[in-house]
N, C-alpha and C. Protein backbone atom coordinates (compact mmCIF):
# COMPACT_ATOMS: atom_id res chain seq x y z
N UNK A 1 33.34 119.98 85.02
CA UNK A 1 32.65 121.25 85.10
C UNK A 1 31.23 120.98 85.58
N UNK A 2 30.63 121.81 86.43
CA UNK A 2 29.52 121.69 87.05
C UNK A 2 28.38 121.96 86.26
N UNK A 3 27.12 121.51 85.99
CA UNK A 3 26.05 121.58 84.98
C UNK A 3 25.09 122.93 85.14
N UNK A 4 25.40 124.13 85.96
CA UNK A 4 25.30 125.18 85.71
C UNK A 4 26.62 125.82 84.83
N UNK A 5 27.51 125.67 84.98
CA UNK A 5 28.68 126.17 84.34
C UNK A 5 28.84 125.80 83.19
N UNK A 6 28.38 124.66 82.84
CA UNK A 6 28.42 123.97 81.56
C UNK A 6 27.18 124.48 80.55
N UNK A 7 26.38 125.28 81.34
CA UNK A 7 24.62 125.86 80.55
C UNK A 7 25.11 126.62 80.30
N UNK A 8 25.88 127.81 81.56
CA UNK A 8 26.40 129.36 80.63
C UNK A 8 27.15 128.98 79.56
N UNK A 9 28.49 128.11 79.83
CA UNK A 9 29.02 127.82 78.59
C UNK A 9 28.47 127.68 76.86
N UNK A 10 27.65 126.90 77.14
CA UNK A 10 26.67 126.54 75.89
C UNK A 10 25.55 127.01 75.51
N UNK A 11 25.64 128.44 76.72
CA UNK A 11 24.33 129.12 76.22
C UNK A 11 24.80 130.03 74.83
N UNK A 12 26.00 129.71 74.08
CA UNK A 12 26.11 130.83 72.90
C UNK A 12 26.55 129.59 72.04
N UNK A 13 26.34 129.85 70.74
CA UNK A 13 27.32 128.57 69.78
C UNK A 13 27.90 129.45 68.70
N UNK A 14 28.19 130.79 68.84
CA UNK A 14 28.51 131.64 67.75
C UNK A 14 30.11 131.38 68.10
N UNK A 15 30.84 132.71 68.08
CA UNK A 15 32.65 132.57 67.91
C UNK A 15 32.82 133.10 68.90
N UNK A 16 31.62 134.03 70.15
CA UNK A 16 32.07 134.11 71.42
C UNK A 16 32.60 133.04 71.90
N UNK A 17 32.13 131.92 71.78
CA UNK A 17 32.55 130.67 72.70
C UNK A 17 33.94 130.18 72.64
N UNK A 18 34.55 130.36 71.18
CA UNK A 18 36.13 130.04 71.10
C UNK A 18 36.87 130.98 72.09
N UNK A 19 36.25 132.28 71.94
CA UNK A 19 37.34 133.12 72.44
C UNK A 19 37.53 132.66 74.35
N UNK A 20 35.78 132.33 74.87
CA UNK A 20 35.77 132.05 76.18
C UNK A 20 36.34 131.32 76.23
N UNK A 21 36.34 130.02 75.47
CA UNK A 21 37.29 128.63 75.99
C UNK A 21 38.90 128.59 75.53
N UNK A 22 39.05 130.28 75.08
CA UNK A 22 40.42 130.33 74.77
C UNK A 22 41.20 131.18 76.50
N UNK A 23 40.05 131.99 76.60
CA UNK A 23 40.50 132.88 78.12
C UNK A 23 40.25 131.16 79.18
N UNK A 24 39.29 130.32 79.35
CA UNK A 24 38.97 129.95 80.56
C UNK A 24 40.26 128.58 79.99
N UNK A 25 41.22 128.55 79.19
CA UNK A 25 41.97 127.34 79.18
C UNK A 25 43.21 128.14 79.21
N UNK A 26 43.66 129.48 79.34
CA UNK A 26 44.74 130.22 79.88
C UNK A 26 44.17 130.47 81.62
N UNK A 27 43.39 130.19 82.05
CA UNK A 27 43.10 130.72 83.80
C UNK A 27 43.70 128.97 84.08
N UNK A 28 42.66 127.99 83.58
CA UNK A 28 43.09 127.12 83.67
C UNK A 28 44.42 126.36 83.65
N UNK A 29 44.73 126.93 82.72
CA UNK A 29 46.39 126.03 82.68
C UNK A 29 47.66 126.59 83.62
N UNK A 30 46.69 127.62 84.45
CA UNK A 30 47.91 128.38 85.48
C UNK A 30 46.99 127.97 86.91
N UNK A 31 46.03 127.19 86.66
CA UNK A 31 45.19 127.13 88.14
C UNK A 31 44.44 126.16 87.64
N UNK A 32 44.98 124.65 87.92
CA UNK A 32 44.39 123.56 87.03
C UNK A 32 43.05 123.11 88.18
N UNK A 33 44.10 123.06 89.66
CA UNK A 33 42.85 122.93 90.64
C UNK A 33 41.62 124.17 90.54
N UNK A 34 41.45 125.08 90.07
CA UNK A 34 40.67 125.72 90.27
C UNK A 34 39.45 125.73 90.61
N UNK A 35 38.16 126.03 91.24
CA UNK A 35 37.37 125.46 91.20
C UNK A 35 36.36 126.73 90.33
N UNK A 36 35.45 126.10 89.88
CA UNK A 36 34.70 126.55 88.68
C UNK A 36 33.19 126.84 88.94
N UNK A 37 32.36 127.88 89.48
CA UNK A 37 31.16 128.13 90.22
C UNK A 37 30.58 129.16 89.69
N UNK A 38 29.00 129.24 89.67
CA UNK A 38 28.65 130.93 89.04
C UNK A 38 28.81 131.50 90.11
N UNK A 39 29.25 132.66 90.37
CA UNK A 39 29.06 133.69 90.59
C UNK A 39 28.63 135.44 90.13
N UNK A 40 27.57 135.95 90.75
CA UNK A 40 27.18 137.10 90.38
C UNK A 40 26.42 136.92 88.43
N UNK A 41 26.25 135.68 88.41
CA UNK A 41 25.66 134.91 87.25
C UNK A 41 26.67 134.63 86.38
N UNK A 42 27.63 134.44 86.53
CA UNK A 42 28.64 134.01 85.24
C UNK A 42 29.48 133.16 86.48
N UNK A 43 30.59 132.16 85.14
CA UNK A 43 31.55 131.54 85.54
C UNK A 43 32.42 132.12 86.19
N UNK A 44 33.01 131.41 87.68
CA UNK A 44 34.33 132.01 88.83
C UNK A 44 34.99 131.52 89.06
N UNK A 45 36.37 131.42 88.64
CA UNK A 45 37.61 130.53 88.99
C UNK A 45 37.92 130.96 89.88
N UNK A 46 38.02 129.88 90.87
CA UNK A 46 38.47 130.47 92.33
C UNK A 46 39.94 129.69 92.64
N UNK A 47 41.10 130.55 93.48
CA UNK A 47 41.63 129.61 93.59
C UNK A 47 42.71 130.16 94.57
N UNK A 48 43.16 129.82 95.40
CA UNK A 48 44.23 130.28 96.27
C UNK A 48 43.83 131.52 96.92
N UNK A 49 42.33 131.83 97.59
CA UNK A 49 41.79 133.01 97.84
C UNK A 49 41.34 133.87 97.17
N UNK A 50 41.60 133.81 95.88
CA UNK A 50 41.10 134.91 95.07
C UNK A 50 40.26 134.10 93.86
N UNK A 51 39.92 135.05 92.84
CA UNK A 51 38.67 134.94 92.04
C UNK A 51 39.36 135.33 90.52
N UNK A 52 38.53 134.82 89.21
CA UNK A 52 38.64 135.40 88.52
C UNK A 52 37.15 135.22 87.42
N UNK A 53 36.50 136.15 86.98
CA UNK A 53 35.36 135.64 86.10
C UNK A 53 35.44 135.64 84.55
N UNK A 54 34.14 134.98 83.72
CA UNK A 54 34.39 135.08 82.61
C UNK A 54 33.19 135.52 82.17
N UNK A 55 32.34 136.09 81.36
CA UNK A 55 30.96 136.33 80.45
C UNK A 55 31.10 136.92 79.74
N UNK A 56 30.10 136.59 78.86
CA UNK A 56 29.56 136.79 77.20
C UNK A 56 29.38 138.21 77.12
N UNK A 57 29.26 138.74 76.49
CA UNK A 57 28.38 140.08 75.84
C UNK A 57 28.61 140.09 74.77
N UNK A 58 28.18 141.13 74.29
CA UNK A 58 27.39 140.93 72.54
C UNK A 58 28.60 140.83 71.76
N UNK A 59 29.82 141.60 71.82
CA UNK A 59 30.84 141.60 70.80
C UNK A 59 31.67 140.78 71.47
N UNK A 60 31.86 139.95 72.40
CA UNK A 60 32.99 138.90 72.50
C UNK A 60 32.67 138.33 74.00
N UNK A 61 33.94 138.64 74.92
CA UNK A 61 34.21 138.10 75.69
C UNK A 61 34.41 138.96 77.38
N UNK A 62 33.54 138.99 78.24
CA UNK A 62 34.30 140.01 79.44
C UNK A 62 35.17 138.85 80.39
N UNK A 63 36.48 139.82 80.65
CA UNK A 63 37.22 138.75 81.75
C UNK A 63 36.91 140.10 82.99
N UNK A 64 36.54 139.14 84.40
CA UNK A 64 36.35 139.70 85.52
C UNK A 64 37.72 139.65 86.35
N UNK A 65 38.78 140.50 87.29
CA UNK A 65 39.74 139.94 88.19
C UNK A 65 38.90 140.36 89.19
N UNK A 66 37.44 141.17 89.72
CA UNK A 66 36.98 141.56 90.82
C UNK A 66 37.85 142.50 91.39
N UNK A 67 38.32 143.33 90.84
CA UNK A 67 38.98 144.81 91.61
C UNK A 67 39.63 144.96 90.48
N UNK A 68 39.24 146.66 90.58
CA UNK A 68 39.61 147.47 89.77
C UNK A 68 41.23 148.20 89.59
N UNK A 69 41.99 148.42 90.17
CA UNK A 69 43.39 148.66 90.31
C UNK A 69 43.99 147.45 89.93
N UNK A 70 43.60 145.99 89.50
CA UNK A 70 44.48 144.95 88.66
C UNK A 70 44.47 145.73 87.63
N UNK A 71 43.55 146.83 86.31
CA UNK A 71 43.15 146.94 85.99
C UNK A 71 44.26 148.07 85.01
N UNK A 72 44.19 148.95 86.03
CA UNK A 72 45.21 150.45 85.83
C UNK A 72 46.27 150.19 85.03
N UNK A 73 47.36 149.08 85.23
CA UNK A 73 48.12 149.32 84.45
C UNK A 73 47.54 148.73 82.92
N UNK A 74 46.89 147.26 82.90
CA UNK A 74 46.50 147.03 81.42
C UNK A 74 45.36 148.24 81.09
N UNK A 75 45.26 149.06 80.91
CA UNK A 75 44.18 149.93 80.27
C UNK A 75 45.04 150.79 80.28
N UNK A 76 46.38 151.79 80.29
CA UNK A 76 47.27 152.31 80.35
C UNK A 76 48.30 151.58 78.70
N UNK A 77 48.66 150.27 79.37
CA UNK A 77 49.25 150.04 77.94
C UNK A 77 48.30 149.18 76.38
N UNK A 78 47.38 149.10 76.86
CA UNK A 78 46.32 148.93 75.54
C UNK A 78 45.48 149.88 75.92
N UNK A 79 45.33 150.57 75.56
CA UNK A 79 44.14 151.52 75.48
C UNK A 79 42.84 150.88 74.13
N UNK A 80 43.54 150.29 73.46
CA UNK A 80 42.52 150.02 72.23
C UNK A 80 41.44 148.61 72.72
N UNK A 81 41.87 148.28 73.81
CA UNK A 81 41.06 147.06 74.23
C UNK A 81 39.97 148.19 75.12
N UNK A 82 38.81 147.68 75.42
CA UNK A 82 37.37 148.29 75.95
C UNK A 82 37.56 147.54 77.23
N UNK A 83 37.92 148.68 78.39
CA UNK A 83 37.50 148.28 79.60
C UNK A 83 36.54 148.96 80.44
N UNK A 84 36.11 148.65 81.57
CA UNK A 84 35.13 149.18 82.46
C UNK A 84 35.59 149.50 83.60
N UNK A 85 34.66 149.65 84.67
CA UNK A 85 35.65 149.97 85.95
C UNK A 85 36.21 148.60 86.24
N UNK A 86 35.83 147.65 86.38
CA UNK A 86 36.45 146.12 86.83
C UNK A 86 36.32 145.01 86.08
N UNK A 87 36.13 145.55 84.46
CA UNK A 87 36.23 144.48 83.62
C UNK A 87 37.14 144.62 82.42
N UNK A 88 37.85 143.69 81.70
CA UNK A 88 38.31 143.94 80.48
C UNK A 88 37.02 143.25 79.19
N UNK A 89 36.54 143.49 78.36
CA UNK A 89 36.31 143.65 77.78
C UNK A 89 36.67 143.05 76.47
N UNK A 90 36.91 142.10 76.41
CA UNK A 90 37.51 141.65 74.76
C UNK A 90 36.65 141.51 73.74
N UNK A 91 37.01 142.12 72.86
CA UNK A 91 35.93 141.80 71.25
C UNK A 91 36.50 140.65 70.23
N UNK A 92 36.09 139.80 69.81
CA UNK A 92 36.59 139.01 69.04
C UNK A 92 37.51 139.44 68.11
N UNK A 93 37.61 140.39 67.68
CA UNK A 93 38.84 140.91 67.08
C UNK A 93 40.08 141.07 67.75
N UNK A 94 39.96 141.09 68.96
CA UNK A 94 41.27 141.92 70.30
C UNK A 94 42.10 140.76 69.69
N UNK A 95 43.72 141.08 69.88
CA UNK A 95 44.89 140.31 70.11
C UNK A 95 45.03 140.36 71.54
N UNK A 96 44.75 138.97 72.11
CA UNK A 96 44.60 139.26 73.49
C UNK A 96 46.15 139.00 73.83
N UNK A 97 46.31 139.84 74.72
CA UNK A 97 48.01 139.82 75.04
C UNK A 97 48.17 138.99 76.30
N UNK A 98 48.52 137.67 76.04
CA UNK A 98 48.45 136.84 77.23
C UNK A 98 49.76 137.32 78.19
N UNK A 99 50.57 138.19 77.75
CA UNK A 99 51.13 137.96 79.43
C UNK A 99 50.71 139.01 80.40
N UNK A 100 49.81 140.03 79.52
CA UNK A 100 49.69 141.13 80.38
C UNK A 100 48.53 140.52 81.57
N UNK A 101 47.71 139.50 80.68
CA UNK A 101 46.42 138.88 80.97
C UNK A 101 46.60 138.13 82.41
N UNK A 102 47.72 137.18 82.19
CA UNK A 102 48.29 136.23 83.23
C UNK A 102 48.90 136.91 84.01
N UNK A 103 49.47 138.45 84.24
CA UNK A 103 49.61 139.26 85.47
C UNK A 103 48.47 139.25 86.24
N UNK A 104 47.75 139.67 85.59
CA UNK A 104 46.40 140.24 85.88
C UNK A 104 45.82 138.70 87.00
N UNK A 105 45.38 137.60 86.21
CA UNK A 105 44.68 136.98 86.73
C UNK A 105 45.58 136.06 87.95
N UNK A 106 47.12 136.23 87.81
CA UNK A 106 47.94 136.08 89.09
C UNK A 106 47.63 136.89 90.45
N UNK A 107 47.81 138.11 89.92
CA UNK A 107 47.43 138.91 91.12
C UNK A 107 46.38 138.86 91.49
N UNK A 108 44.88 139.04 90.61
CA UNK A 108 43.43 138.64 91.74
C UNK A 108 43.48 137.13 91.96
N UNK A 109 43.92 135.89 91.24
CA UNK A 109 44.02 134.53 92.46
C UNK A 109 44.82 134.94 93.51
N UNK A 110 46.22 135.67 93.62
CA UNK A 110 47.28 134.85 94.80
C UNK A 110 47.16 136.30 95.60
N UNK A 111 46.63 137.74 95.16
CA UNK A 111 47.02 138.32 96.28
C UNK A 111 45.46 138.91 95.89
N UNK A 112 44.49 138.93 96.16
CA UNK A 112 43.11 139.03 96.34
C UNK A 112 42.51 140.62 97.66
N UNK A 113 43.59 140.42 98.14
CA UNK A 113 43.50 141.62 98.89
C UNK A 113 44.33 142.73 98.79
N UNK A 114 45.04 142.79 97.91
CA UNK A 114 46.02 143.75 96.96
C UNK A 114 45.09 144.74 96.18
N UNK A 115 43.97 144.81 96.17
CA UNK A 115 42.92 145.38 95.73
C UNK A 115 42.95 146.62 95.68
């Protein structure tokens, strides 16, 4: 990991950080080459053309896919998770539902212009 990526990482030591290194080791373990860069000031897994981000905020964790229509169907079947126009939102409490998650971050890596 690159030593900007490694500062955001360690810029928190509370229980945000489990949950990030719980989302950035599910992007990872489906996109091992990935490459790992800030973008737009947070961490960007890039990989096969497309993108996916990760950052902090106060109650947990935001995952980025960079377009909003990945989006439509998970905010449809959780409604109780906090999303934005192009972010999900996780609070340390969320049961994060990894397969809806790993749709999600399939479609912004492999089809990036499906947008």
């Amino acid at each position: 990991m690159n030593k900007e990526v490694q500062q955001f990482v360690d810029s928190v030591s509370d229980d945000r950080r489990g949950l990030y290194e719980k989302l950035e080791a599910l992007i990872m373990g489906m996109y091992p080459s990935a490459e790992v860069v800030i973008t737009y000031g947070i961490p960007t897994y890039k990989a096969k053309g497309g993108r996916v981000g990760l950052g902090y905020w106060k109650d947990g964790v935001s995952f980025f896919p960079f377009g909003g229509k990945y989006l439509d169907e998970f905010r449809a079947k959780y409604p109780a998770i906090k999303t934005g126009k192009g972010t999900i939102n996780f609070k340390l409490t969320d049961k994060i539902p990894v397969g809806a998650l790993k749709k999600i971050i399939k479609l912004a890596i492999e089809q990036p212009k499906g947008r």
